[in-house]
Each structure stands twice: as C-alpha cells, then as structure tokens.
C-alpha atoms as a PDB file:
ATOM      1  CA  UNK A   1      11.239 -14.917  -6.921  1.00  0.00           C
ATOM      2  CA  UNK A   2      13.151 -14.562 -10.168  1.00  0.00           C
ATOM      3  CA  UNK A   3      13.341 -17.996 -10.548  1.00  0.00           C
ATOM      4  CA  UNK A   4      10.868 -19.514  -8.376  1.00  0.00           C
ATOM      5  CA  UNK A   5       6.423 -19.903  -9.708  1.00  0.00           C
ATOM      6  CA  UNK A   6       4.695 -17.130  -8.320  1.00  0.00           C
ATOM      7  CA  UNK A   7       2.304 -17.917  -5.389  1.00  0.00           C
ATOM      8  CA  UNK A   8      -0.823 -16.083  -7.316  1.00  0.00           C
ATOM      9  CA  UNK A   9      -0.999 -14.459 -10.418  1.00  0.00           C
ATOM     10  CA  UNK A  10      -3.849 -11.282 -10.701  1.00  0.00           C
ATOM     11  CA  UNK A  11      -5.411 -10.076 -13.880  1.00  0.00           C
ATOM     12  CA  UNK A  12      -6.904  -7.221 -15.168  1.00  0.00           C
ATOM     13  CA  UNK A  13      -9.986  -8.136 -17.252  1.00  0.00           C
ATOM     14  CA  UNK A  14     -10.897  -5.876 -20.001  1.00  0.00           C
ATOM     15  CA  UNK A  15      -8.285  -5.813 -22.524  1.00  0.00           C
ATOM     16  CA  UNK A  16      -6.314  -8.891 -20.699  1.00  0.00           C
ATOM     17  CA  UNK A  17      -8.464 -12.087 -19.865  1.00  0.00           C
ATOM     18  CA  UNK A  18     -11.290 -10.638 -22.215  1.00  0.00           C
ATOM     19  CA  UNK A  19     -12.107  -8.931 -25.816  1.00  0.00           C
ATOM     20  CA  UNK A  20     -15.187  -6.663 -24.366  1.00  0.00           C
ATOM     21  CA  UNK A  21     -14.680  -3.836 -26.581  1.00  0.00           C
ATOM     22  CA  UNK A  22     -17.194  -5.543 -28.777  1.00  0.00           C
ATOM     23  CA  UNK A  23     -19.909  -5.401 -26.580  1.00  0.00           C
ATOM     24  CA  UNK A  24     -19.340  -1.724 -25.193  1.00  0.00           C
ATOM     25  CA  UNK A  25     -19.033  -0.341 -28.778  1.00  0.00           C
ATOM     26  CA  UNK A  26     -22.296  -1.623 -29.085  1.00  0.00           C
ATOM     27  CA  UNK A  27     -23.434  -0.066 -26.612  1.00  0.00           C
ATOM     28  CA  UNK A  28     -21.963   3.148 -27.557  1.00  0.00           C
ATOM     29  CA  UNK A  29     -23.304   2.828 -31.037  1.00  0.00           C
ATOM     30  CA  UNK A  30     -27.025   1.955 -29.650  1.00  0.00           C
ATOM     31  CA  UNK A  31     -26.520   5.299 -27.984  1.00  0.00           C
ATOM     32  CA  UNK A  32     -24.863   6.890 -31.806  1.00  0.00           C
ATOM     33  CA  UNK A  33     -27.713   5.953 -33.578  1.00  0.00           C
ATOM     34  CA  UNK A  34     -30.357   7.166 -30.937  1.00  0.00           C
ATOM     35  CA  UNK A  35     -28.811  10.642 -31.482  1.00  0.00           C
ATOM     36  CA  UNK A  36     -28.862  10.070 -35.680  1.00  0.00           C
ATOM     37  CA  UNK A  37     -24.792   9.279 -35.708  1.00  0.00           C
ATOM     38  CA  UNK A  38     -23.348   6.398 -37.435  1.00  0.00           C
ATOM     39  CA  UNK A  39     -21.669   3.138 -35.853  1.00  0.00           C
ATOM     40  CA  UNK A  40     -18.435   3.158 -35.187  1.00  0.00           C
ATOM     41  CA  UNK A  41     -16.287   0.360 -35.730  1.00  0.00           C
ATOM     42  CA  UNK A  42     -14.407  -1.976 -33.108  1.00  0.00           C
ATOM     43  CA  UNK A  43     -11.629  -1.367 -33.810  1.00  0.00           C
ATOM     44  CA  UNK A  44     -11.255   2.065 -34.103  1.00  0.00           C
ATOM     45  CA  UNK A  45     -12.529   2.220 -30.491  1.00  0.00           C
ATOM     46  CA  UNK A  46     -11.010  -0.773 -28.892  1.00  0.00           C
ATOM     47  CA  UNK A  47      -8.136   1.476 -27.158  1.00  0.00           C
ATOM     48  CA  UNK A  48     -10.796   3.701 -25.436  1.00  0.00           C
ATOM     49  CA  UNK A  49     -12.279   0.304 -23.733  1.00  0.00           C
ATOM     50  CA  UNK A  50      -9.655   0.776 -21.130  1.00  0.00           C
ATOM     51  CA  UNK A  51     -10.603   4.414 -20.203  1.00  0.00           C
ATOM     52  CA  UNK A  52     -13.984   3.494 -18.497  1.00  0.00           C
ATOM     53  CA  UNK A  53     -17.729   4.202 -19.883  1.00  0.00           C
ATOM     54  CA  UNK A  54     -16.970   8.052 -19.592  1.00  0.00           C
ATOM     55  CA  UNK A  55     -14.057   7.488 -21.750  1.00  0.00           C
ATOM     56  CA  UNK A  56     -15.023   5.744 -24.282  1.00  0.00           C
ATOM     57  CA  UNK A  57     -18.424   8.337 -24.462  1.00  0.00           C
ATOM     58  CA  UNK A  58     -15.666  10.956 -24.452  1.00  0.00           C
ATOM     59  CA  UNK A  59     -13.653   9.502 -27.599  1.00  0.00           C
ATOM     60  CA  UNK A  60     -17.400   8.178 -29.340  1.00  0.00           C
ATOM     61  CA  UNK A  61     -20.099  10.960 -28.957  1.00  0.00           C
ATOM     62  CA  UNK A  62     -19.243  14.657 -30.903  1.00  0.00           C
ATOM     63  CA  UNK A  63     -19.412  17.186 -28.328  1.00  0.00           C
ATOM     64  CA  UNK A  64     -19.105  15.746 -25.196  1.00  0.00           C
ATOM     65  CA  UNK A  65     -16.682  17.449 -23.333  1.00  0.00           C
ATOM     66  CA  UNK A  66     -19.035  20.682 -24.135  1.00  0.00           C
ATOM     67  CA  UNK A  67     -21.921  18.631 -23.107  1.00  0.00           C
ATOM     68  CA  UNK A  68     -23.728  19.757 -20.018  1.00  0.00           C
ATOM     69  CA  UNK A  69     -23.169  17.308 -16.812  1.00  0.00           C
ATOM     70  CA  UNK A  70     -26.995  16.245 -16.544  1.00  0.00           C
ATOM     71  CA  UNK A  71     -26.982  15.698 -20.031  1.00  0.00           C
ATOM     72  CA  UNK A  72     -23.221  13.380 -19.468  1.00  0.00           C
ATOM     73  CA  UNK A  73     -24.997  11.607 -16.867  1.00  0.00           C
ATOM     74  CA  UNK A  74     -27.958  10.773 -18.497  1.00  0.00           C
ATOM     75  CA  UNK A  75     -26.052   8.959 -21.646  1.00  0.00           C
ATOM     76  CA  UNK A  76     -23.686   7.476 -19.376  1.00  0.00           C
ATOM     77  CA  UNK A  77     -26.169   5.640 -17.508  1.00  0.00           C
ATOM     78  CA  UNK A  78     -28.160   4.608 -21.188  1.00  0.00           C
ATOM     79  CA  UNK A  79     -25.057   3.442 -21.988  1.00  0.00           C
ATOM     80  CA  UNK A  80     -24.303   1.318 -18.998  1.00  0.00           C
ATOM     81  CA  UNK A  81     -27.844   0.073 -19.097  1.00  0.00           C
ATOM     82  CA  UNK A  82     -27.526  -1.077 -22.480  1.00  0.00           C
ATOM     83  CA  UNK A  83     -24.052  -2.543 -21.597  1.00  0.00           C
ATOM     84  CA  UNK A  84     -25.631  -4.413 -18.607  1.00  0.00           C
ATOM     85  CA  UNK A  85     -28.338  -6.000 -20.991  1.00  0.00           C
ATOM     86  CA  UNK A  86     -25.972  -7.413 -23.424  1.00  0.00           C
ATOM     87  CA  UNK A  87     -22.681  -8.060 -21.746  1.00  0.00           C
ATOM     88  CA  UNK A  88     -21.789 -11.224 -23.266  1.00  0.00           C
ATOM     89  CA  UNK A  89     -23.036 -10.912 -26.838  1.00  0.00           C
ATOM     90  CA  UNK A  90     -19.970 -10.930 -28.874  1.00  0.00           C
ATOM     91  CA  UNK A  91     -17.018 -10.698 -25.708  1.00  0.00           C
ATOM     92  CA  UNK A  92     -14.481 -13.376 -25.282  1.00  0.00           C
ATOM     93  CA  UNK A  93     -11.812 -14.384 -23.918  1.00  0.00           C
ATOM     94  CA  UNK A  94      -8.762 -13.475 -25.749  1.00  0.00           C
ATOM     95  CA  UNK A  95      -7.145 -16.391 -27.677  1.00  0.00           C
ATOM     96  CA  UNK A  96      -4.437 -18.184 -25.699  1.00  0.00           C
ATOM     97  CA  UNK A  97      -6.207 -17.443 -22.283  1.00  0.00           C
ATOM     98  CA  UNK A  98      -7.769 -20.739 -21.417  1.00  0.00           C
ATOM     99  CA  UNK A  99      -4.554 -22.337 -22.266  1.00  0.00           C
ATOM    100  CA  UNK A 100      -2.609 -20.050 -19.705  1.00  0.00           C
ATOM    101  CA  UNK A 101      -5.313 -20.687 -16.615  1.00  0.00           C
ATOM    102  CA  UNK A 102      -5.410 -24.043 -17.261  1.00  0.00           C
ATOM    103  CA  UNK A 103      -1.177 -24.135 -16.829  1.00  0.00           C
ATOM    104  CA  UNK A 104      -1.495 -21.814 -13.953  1.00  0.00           C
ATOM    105  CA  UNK A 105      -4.428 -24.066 -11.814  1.00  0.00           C
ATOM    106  CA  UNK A 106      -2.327 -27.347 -12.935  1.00  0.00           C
ATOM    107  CA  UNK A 107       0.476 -26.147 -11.264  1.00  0.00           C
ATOM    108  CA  UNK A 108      -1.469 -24.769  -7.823  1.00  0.00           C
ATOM    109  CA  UNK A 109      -0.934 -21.118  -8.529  1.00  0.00           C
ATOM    110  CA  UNK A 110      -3.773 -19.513  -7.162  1.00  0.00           C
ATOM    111  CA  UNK A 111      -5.467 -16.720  -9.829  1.00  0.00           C
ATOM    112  CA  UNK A 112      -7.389 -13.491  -8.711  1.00  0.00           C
ATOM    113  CA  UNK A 113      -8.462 -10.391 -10.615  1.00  0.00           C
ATOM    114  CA  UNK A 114      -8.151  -6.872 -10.214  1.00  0.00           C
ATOM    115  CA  UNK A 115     -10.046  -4.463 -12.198  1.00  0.00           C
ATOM    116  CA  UNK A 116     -11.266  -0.942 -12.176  1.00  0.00           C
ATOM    117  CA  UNK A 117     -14.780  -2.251 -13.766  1.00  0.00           C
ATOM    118  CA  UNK A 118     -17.352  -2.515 -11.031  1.00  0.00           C
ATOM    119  CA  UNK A 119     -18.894  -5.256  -9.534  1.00  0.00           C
ATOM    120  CA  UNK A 120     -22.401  -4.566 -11.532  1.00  0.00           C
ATOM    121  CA  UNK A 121     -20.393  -5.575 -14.444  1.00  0.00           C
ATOM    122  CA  UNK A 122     -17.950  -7.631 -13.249  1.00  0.00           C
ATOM    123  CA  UNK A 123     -19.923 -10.228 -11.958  1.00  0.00           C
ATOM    124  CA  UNK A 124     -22.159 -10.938 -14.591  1.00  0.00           C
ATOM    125  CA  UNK A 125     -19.187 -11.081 -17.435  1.00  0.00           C
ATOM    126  CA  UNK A 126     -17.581 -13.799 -14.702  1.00  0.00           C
ATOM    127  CA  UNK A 127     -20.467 -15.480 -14.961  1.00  0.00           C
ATOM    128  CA  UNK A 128     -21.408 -15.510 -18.464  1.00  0.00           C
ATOM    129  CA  UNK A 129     -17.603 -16.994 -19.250  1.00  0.00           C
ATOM    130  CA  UNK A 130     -17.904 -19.488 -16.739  1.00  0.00           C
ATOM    131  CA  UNK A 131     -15.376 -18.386 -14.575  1.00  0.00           C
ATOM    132  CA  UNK A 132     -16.695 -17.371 -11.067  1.00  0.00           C
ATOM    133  CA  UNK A 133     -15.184 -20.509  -9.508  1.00  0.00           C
ATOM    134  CA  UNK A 134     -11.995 -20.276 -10.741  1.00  0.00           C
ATOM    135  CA  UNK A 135     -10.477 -17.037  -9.763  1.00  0.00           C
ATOM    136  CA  UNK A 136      -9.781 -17.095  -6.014  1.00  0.00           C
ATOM    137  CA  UNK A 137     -10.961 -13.338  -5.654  1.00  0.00           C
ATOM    138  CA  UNK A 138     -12.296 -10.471  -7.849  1.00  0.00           C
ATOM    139  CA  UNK A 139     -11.925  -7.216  -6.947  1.00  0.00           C
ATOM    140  CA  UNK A 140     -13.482  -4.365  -8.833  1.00  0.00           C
ATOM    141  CA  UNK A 141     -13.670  -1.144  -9.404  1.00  0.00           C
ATOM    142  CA  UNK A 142     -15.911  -0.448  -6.069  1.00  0.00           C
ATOM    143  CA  UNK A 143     -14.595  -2.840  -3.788  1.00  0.00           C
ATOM    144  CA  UNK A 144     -12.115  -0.049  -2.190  1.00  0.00           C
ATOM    145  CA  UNK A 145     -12.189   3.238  -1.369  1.00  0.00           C
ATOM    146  CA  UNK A 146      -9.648   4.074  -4.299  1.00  0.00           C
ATOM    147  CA  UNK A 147      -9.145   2.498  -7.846  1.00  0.00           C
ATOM    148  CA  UNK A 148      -6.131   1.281  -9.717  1.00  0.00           C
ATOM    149  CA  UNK A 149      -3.735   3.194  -9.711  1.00  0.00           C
ATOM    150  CA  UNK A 150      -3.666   3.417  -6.136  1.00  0.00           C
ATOM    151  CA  UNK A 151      -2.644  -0.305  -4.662  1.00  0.00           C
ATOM    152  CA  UNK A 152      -5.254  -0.605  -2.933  1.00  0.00           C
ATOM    153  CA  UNK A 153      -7.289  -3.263  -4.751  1.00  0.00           C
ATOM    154  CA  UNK A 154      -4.227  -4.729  -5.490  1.00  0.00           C
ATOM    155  CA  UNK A 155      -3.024  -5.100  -1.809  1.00  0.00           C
ATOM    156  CA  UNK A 156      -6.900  -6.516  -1.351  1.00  0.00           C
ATOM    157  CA  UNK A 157      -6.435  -8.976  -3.848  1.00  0.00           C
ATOM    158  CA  UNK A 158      -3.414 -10.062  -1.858  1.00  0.00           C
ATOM    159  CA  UNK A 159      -5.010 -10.543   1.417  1.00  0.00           C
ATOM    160  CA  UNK A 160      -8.245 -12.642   0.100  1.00  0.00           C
ATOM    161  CA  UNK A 161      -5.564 -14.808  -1.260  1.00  0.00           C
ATOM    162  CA  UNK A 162      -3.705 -15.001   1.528  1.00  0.00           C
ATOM    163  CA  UNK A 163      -0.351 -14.446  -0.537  1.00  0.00           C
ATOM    164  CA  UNK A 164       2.485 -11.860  -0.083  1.00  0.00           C
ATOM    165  CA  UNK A 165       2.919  -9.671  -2.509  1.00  0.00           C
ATOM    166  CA  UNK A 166       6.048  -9.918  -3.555  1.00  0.00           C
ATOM    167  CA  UNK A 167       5.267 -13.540  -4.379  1.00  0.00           C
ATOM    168  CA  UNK A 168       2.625 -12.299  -6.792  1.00  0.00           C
ATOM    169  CA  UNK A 169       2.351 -10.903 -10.359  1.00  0.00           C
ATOM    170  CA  UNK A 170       0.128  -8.815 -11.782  1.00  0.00           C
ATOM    171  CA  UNK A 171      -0.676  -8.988 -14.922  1.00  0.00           C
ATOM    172  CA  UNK A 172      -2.755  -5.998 -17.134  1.00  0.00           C
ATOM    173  CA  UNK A 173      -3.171  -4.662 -20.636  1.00  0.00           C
ATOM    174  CA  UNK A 174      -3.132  -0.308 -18.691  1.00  0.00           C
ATOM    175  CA  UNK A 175      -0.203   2.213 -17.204  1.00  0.00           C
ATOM    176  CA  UNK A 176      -2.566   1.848 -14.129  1.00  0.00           C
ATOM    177  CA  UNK A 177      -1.716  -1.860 -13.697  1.00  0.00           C
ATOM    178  CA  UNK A 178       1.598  -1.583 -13.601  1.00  0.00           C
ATOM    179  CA  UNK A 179       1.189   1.336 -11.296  1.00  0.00           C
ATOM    180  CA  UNK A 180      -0.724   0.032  -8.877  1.00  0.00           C
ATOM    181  CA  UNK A 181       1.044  -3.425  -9.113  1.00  0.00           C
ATOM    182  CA  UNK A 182       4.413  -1.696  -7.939  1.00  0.00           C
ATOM    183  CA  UNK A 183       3.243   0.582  -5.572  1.00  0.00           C
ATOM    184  CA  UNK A 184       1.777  -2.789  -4.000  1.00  0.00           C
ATOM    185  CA  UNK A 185       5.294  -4.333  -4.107  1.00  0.00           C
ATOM    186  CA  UNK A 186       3.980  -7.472  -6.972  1.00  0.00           C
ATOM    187  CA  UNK A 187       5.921  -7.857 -10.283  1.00  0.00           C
ATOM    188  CA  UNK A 188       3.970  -6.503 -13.070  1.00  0.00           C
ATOM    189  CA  UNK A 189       3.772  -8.229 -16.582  1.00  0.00           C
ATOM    190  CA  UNK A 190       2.492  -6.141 -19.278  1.00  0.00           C
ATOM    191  CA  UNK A 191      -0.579  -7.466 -21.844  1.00  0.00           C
ATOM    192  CA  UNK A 192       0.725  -6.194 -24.859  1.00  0.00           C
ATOM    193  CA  UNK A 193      -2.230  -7.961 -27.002  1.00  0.00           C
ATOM    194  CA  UNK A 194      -4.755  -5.416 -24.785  1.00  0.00           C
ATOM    195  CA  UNK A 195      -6.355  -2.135 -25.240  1.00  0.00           C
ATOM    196  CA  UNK A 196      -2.679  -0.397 -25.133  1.00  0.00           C
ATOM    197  CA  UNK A 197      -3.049   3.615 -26.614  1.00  0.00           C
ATOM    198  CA  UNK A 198      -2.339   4.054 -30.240  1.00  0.00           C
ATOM    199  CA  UNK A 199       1.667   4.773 -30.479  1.00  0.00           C
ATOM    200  CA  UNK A 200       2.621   3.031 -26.679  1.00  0.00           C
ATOM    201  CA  UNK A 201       3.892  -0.219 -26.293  1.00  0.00           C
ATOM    202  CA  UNK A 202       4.211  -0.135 -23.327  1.00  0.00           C
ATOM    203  CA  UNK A 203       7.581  -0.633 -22.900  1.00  0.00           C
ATOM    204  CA  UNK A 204       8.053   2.465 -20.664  1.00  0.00           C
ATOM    205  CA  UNK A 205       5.628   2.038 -18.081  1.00  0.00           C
ATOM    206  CA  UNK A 206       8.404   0.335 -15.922  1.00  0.00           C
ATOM    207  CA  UNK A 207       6.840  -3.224 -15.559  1.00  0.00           C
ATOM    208  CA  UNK A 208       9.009  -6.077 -14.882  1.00  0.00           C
ATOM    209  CA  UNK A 209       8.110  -8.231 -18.012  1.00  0.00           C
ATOM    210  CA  UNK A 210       6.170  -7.958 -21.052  1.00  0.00           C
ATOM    211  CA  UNK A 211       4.090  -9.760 -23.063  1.00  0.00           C
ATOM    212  CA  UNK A 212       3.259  -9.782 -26.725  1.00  0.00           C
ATOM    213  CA  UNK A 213       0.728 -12.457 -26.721  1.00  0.00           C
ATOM    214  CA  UNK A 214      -0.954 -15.024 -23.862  1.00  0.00           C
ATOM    215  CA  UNK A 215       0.829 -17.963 -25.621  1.00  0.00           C
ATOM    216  CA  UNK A 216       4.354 -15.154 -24.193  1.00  0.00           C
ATOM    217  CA  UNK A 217       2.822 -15.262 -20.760  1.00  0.00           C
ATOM    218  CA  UNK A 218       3.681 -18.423 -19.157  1.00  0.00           C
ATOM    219  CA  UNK A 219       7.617 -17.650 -20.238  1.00  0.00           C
ATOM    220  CA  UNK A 220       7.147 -14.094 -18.292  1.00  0.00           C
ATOM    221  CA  UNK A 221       5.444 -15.311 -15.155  1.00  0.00           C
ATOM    222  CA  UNK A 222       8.474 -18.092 -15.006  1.00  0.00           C
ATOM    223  CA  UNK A 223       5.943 -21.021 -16.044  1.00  0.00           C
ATOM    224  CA  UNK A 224       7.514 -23.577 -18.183  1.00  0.00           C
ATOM    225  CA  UNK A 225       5.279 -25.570 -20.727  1.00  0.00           C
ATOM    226  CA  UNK A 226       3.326 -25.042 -23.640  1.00  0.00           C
ATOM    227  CA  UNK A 227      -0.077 -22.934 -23.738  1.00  0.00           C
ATOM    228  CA  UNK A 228      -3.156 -25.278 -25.012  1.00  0.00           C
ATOM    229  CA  UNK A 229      -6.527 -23.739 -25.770  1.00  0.00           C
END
C-alpha cells in the first residue's frame, strides 16, 4: 500500500479533527469555581483532554485522587452534564482539517472515526460541526465491548466500511491510536498538532508516519495535492 491511496482513512476526534479542550476546560472550570478554585487556562490543560473526563478532573481538581468515589462520581457526572450543555461553544476543527477531508472525499477515499469519547458526546459534536454525513462510520467509546487500545473499534470501523485493514490508516493525536491501529493490522499516522503529553513527540510510539500539522497529512497518507481550507 506504500504507494497506492488508502481505501479509508479513520480519525480520532479530540485532539485530531477537533480543538475541544476549550469546551471541557470550561466545564472543568464551571465545576473549579463551584468549589471556590480559580479557572484554569486552556492551555495548560489541553494535554489532559486526551485522558477522558476522569482525567482531566484528575489533573484539574486538588485532591482528587484522595477524594472519596461517591464524591468522584458525583463531579464527574456535573462535569459531563455541563460538557453536554455546551459542547460546541468555543470547539473547532483544527486548522487545515477541512482542507484534508475535502482532498480525501474528492478522491473517493472513504473517512470513518474512531474514538474513545462516547456516543452521548460524540454525536452531538458531529452534529454541531456539520459532519454526520460525511464520515462513513463513527465509532465511540461505547460502541464495543473494549476501548482503544484494544482493536476492537478499530476492526469495527473496518467492517462498517467494508474495507480491509491493511488498506486503511488510522490517524490520532494518543499512544492508544497507534496501538490499537496496529494491533488491527492499519497503518497509523501520528497527529502531532493534538493533545500529545508534555515532553513526547511521539516519535516512539511505533506509528508508521507522522504528522506535524494537517496541511503534513495528505503527504503521510500518500495523497498528492495541496490542502485548501
């Protein structure tokens, strides 16, 4: 396939089609301020968006981890709430994005996402960027048994498509993409503009390709052509 256009390309979506962080730190600050704390800003945060609502309450609320569990569950589900209300406030997609969906449906290539968000949130950010018909398949968080990293969803996203997977890659911004993108036998193509950790470039996560920005994407899924919007 190394020189041959893939048959589908799958995304992740937090932190590689879209810039939610914005929204969820609001969230997590509604939540901050409720308890007497002060905001936090974006972009201090922005690498915790990949680690899930628990995560991100983990890195953003003193105390947690000594927190008791009813207690956990209680501002987890505020927060979600709150993130459900308002999840298309200030989220976007990243710059470039557009541009490379555009190339990929000019060219047939059928797109799909994978994602270990759920389907209650899923959905609705689909829908508020206008994109339910034009991803072939979305599979979230809930839609099998086990998450990313397993392959599952991955090997899900496959089928829907009707695609093999070694004819696909995989594209996300998380070691779990990767992961689950080669355990499902797809090339993997790392979103270096995402919600990488502080200090990893990902360069040693063992994907096939990287990419620094979405205008570097087309090059590493063997597109030719220019990205436009």
């Amino acid at each position: 396939m190394s020189t041959n256009l893939p048959a589908a390309v799958l995304f992740d979506l937090d932190g590689t089609l879209i810039d939610s962080a914005p929204d969820l730190v609001l969230a997590l600050n509604r939540i901050r301020a409720e308890q007497g704390l002060d905001a936090l800003g974006v972009d201090m945060m922005r690498e915790f968006v990949s680690r899930g609502a628990r995560g991100l309450l983990r890195a953003g609320m003193p105390g947690w981890v000594d927190m008791p569990a009813d207690r956990q569950n209680r501002l987890l589900n505020r927060l979600l709430d709150y993130y459900e209300a308002a999840c298309w406030v200030e989220s976007r997609p990243f710059d470039g994005i557009p541009g490379v969906m555009k190339a990929l449906e000019a060219r047939g290539i059928a797109m799909g996402i994978v994602t270990n968000k759920v389907n209650r949130f899923a959905r609705p950010v689909l829908e508020q960027a206008g994109w339910s018909a034009r991803f072939g398949c979305l599979v979230a968080g809930d839609s099998t048994n086990l998450p990313k990293p397993a392959p599952d969803p991955v090997l899900m996203a496959c089928e829907l498509l009707e695609v093999p997977p070694g004819e696909v890659f995989f594209v996300g911004d998380d070691h779990r993409d990767v992961l689950a993108g080669a355990a499902a036998g797809t090339r993997t193509v790392v979103a270096a503009w995402g919600y990488l950790p502080t200090g990893d470039n990902g360069t040693g996560w063992g994907a096939d390709r990287m990419a620094k920005s979405p205008a570097d994407l087309l090059t590493a899924l063997n597109i030719p052509g220019p990205v436009h919007g």
